[in-house]
N, C-alpha and C. Protein backbone atom coordinates (compact mmCIF):
# COMPACT_ATOMS: atom_id res chain seq x y z
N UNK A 1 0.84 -1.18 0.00
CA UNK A 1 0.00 0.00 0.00
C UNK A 1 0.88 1.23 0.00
N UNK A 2 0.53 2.42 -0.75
CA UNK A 2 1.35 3.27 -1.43
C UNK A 2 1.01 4.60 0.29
N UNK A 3 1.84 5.12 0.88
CA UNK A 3 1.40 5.91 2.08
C UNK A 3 2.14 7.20 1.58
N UNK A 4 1.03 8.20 1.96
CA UNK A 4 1.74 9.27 1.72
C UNK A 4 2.54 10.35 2.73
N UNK A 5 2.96 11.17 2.54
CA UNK A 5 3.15 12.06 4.09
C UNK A 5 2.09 12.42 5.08
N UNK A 6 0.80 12.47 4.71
CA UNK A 6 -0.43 12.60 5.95
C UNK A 6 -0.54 11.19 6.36
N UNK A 7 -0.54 10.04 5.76
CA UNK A 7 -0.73 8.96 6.22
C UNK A 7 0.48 8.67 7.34
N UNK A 8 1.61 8.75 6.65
CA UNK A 8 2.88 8.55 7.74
C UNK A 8 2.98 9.43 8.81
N UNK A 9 1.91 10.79 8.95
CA UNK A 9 2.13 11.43 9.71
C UNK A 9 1.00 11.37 10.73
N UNK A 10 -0.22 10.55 10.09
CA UNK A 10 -1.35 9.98 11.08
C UNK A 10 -0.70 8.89 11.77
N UNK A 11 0.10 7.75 10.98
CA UNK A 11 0.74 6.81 11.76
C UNK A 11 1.34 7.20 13.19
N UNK A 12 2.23 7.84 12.63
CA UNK A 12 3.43 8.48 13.73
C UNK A 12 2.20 8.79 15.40
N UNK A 13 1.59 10.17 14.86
CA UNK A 13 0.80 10.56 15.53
C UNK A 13 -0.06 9.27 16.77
N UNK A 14 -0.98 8.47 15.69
CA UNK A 14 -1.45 7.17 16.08
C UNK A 14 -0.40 6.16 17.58
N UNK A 15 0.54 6.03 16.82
CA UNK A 15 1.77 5.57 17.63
C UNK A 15 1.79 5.60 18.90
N UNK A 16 2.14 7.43 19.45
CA UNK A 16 2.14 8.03 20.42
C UNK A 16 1.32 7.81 20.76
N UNK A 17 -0.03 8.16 20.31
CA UNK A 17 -0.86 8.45 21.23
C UNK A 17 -2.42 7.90 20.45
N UNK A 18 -2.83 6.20 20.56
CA UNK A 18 -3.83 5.88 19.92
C UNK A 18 -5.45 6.69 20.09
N UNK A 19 -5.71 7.14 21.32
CA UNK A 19 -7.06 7.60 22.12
C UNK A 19 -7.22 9.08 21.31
N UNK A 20 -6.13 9.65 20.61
CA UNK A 20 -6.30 11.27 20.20
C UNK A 20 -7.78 10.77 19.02
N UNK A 21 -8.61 11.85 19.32
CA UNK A 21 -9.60 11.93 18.31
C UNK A 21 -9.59 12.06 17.02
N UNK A 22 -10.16 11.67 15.87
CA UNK A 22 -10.13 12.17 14.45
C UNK A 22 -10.36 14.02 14.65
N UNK A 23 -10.84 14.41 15.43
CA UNK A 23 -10.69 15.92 15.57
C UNK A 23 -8.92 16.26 15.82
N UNK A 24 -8.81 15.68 16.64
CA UNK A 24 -7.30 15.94 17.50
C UNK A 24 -6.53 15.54 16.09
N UNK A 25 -6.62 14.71 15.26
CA UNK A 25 -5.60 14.31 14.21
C UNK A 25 -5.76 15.57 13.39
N UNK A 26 -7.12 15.72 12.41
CA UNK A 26 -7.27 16.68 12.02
C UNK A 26 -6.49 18.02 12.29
N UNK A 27 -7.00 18.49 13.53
CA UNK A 27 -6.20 19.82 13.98
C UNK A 27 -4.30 20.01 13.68
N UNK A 28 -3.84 18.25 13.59
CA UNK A 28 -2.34 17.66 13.77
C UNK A 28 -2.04 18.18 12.04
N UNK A 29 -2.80 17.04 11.50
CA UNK A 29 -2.42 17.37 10.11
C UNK A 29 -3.06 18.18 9.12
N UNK A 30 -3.49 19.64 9.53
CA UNK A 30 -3.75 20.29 8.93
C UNK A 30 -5.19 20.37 7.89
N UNK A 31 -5.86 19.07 8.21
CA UNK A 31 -7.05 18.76 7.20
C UNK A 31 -8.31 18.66 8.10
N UNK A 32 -9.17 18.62 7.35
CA UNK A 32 -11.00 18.46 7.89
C UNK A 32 -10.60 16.98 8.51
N UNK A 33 -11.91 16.77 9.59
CA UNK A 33 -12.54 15.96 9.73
C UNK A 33 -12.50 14.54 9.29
N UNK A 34 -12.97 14.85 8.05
CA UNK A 34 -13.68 13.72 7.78
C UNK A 34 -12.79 13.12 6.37
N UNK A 35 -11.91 13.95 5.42
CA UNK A 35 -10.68 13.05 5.04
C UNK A 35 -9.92 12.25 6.18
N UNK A 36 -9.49 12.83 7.26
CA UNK A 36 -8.55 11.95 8.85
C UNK A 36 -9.45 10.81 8.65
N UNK A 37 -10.95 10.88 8.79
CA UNK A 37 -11.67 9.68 9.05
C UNK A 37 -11.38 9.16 7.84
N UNK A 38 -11.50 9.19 6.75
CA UNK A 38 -11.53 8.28 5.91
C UNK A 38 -9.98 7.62 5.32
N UNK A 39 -8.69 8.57 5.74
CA UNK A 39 -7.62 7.73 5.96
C UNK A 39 -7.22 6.73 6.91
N UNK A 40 -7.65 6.92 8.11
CA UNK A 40 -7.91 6.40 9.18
C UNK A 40 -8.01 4.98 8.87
N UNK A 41 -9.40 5.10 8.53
CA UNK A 41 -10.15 3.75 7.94
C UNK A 41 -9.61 3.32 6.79
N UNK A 42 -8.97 3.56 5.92
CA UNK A 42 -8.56 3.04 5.08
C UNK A 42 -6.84 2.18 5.51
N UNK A 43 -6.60 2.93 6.44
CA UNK A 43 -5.54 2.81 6.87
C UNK A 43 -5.50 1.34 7.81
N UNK A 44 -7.37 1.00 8.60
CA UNK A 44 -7.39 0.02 9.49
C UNK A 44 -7.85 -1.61 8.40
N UNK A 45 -8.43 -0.52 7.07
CA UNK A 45 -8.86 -2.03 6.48
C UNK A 45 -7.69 -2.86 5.96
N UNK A 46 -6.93 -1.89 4.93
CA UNK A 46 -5.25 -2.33 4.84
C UNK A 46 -4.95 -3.47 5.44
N UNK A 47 -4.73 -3.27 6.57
CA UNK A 47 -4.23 -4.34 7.76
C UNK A 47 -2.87 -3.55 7.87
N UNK A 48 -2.88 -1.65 7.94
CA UNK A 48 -1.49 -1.27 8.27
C UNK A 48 -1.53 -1.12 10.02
N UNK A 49 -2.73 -0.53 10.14
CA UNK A 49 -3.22 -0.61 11.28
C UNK A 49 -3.97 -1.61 12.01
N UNK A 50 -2.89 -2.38 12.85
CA UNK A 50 -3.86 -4.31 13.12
C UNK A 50 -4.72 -4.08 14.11
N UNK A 51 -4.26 -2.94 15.17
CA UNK A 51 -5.18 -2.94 16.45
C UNK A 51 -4.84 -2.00 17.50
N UNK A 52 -5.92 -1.56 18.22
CA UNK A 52 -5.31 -0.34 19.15
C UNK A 52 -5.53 -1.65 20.72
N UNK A 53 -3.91 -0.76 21.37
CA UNK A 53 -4.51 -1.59 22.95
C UNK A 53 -3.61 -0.49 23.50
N UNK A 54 -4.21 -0.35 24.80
CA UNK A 54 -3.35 -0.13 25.97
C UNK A 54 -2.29 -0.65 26.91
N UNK A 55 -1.01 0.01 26.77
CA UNK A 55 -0.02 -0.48 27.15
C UNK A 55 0.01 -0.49 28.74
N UNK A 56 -0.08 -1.32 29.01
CA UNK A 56 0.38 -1.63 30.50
C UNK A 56 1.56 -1.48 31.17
N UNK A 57 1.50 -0.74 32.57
CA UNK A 57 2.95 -1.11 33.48
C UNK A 57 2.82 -1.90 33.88
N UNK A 58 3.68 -3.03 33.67
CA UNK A 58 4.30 -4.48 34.37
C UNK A 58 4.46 -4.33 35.62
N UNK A 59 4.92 -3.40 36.01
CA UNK A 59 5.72 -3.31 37.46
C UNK A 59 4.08 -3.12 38.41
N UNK A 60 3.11 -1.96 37.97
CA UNK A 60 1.54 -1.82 38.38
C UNK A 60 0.88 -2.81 38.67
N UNK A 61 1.41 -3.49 37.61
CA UNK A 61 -0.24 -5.01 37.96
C UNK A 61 0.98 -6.29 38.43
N UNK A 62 2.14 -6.27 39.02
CA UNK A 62 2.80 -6.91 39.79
C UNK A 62 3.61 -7.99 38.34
N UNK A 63 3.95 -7.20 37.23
CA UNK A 63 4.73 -8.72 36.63
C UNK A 63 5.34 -8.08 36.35
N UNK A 64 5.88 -7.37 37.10
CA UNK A 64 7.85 -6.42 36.48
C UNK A 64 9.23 -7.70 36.32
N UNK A 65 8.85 -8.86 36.46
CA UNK A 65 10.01 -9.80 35.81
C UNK A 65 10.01 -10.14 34.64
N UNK A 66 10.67 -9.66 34.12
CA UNK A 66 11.17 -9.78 32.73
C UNK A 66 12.25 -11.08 32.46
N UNK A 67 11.67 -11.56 31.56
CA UNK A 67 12.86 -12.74 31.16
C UNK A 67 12.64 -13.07 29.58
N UNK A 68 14.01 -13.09 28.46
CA UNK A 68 13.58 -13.62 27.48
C UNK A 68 14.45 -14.76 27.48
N UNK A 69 13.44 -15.69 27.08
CA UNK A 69 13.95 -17.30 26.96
C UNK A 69 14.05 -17.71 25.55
N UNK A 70 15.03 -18.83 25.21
CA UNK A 70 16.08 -19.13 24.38
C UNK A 70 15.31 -20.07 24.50
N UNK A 71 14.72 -20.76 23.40
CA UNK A 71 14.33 -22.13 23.58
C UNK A 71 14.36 -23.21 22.11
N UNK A 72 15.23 -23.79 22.51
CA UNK A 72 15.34 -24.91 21.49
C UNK A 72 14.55 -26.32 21.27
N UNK A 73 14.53 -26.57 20.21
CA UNK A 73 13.35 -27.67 19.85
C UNK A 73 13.91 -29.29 19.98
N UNK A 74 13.30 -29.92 20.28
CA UNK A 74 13.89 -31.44 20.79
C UNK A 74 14.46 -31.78 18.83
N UNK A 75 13.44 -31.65 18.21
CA UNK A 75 14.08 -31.98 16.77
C UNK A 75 12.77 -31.62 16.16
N UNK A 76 13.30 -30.94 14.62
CA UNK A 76 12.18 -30.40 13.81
C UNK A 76 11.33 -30.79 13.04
N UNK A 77 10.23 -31.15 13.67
CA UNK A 77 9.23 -31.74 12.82
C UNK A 77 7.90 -31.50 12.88
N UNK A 78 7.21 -31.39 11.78
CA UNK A 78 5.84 -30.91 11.95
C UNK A 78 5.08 -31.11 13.16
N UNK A 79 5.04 -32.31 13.53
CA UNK A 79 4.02 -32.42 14.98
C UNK A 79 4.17 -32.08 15.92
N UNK A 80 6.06 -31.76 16.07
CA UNK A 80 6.29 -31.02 17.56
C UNK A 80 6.67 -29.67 17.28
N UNK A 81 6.73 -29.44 16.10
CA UNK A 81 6.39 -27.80 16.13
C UNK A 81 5.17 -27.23 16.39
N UNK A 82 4.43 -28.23 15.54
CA UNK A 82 2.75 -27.41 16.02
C UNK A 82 2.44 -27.41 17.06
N UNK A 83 2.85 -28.78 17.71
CA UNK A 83 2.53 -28.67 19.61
C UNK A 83 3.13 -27.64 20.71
N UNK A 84 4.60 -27.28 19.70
CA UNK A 84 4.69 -25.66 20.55
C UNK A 84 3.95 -24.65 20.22
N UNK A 85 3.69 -24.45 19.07
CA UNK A 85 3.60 -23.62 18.55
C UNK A 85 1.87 -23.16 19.70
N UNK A 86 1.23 -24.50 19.98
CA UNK A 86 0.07 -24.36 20.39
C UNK A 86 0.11 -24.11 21.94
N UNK A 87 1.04 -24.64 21.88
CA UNK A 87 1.07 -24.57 23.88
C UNK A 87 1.59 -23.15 24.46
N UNK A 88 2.18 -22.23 23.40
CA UNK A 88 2.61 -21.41 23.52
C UNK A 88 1.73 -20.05 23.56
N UNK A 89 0.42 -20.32 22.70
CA UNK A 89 -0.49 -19.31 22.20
C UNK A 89 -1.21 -19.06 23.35
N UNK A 90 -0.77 -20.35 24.40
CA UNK A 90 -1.71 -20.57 25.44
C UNK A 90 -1.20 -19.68 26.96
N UNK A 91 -0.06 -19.33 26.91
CA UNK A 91 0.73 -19.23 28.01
C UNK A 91 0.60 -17.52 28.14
N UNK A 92 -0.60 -17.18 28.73
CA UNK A 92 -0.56 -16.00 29.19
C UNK A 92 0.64 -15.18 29.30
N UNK A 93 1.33 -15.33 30.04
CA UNK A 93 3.07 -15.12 30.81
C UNK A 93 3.92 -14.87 29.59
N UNK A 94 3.68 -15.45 28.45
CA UNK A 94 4.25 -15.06 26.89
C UNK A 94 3.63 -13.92 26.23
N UNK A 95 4.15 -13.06 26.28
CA UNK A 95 3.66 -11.63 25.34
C UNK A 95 4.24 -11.84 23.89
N UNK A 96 5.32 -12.26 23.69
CA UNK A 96 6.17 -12.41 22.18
C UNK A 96 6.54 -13.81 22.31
N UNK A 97 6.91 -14.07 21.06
CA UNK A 97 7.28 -15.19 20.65
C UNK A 97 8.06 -15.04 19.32
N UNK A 98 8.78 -15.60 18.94
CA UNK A 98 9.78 -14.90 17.55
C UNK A 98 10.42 -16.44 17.18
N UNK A 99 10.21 -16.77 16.00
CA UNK A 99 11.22 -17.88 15.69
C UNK A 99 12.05 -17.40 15.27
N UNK A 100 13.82 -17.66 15.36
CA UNK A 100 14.82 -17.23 15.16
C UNK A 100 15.55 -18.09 14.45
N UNK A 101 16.58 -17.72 14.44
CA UNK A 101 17.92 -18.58 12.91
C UNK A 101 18.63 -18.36 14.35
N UNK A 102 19.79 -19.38 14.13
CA UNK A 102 21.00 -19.23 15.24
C UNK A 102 20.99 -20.36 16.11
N UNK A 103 21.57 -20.49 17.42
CA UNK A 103 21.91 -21.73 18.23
C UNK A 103 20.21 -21.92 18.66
N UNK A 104 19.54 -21.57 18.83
CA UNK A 104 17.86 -21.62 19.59
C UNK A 104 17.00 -20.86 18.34
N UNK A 105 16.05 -21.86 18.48
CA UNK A 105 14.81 -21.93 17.50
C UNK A 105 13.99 -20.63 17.88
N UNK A 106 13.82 -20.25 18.93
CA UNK A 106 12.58 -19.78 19.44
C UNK A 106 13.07 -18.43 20.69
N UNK A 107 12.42 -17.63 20.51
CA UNK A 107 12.79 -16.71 21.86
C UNK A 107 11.51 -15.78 21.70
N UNK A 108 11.12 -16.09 23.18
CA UNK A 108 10.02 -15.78 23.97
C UNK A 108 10.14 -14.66 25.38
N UNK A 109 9.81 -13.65 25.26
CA UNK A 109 9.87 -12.73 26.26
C UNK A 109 8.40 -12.91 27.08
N UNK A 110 8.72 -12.91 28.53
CA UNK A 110 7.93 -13.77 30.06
C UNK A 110 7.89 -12.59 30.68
N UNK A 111 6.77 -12.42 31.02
CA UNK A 111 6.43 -11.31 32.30
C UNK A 111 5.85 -12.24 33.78
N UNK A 112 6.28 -12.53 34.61
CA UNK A 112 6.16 -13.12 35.90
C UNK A 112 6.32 -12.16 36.89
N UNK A 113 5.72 -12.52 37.94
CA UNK A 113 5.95 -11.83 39.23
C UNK A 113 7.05 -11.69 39.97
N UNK A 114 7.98 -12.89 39.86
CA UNK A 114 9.29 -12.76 40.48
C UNK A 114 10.27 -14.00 40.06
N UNK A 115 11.18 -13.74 40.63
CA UNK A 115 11.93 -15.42 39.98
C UNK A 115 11.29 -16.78 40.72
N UNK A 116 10.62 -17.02 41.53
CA UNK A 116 10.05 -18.19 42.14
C UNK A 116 8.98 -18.58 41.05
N UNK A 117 8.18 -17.53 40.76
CA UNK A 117 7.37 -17.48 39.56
C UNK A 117 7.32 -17.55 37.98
N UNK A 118 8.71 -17.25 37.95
CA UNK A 118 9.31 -17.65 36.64
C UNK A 118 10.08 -19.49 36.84
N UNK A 119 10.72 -19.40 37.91
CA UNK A 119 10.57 -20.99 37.90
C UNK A 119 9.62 -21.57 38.05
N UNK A 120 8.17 -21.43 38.19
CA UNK A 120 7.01 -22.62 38.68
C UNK A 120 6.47 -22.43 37.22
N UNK A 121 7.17 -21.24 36.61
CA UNK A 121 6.42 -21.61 35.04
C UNK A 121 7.38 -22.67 34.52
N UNK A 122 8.54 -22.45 34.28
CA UNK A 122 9.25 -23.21 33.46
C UNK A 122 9.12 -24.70 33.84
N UNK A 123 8.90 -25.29 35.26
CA UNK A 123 8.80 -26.24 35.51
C UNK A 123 7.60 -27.02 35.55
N UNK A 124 6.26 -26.06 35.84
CA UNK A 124 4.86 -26.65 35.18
C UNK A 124 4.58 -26.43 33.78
N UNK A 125 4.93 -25.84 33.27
CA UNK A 125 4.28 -25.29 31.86
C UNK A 125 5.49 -25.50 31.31
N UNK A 126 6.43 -24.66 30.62
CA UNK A 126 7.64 -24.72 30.07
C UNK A 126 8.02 -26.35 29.80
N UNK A 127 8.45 -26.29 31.24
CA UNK A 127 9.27 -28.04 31.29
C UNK A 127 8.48 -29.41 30.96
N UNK A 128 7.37 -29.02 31.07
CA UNK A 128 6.12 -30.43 30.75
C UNK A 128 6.01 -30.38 28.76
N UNK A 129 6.75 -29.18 28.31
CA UNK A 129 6.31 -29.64 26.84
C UNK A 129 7.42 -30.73 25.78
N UNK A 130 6.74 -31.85 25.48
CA UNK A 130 7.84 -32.81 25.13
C UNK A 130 8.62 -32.24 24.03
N UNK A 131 7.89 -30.99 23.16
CA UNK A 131 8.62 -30.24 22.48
C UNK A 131 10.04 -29.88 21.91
N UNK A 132 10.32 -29.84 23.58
CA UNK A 132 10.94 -28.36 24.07
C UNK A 132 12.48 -29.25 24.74
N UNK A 133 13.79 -29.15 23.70
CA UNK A 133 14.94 -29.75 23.92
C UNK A 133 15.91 -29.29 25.12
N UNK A 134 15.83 -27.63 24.94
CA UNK A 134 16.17 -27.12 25.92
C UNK A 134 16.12 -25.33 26.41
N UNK A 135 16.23 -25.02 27.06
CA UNK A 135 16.21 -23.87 27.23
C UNK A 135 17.38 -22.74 27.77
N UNK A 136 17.57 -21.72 27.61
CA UNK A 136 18.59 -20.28 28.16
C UNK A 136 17.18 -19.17 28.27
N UNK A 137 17.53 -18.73 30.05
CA UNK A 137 16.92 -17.73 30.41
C UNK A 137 17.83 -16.74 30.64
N UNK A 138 17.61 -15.11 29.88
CA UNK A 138 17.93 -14.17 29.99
C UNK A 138 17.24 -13.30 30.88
N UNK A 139 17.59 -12.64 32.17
CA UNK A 139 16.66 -12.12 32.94
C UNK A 139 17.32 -10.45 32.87
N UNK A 140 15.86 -9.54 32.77
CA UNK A 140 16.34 -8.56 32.36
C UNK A 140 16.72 -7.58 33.85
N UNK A 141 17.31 -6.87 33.69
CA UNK A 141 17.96 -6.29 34.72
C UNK A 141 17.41 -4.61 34.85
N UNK A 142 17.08 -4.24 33.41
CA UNK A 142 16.63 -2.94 33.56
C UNK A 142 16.38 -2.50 32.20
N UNK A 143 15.82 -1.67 32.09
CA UNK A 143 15.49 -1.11 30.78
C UNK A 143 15.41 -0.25 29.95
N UNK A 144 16.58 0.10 29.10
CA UNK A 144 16.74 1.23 28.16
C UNK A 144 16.22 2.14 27.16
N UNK A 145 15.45 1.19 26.36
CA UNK A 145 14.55 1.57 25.80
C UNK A 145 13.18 0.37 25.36
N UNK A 146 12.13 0.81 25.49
CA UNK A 146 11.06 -0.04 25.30
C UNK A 146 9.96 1.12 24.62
N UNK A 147 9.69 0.72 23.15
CA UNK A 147 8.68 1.14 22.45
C UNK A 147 8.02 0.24 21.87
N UNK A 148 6.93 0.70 21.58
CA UNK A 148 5.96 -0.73 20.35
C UNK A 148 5.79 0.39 19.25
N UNK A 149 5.90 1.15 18.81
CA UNK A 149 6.11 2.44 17.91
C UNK A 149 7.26 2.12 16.29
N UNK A 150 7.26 1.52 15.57
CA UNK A 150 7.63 1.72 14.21
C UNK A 150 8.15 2.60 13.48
N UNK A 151 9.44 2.36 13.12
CA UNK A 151 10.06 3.68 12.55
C UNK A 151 8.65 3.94 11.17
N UNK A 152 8.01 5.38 10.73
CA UNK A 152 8.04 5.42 9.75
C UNK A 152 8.92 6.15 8.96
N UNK A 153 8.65 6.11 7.89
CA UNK A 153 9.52 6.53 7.22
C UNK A 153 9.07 6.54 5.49
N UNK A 154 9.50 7.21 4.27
CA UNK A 154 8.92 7.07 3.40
C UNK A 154 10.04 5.96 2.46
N UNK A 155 11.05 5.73 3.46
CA UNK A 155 11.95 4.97 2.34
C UNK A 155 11.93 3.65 2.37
């Protein structure tokens, strides 16, 4: 889909700050009403725009443990990929999931309550999947930068 500078500049806008009104965009990019609305929407049927949510503090609703896990596959084959693939969709405590190239198949970033809690996952959930060959937990220590925001850009 071909975007122009108001579109990349509704994005941007969008980004920051999803709740601003088609008025509030309007006033942003210089146009009426009701073109904003109809880029908007054109913008959500696309599929450029997948979904608005509210970002949560981790640390607020008690899951400030951060961990991304390294997880390698017992051996690659259709039936035990799909069985991660499924057990995984399932695991609340998983926000991402990424299949990767390199020493580990898979890396999954875990929001838990604390490290006791990040072990009773890996060892009820995690460790019960016959899947799952082995694992490396990275536990995060602090945090530099964290956006869900997309460079745009026209290039």
């Amino acid at each position: 889909m071909h975007l122009d500078d108001i579109d990349r500049t509704l994005l941007k806008l969008l980004q920051e700050d999803a709740s601003r009104t088609t008025k509030e965009l309007a006033a942003l990019v210089n146009l009426s009403v009701t073109p904003v609305f109809e880029r908007v929407k054109r913008l959500e049927k696309n599929g450029v725009i997948k979904k608005y949510t509210a970002i949560v503090d981790s640390e607020q609703i008690s899951k400030g443990f951060v961990v991304f896990c390294h997880i390698r596959l017992k051996q690659h084959s259709r039936m035990l990929g799909q069985a991660f693939r499924d057990s995984i969709l399932e695991f609340e405590e998983i926000t991402e999931c990424y299949s990767i190239s390199g020493s580990y198949d898979f890396i999954a970033k875990i929001y838990v309550k604390s490290m006791r809690h990040y072990q009773d996952f890996v060892l009820n959930k995690l460790g019960v999947l016959e899947s799952i060959g082995q694992i490396q937990s990275d536990f995060v220590m602090g945090v530099l930068k964290e956006t869900h925001a997309l460079p745009i850009s026209d290039d």
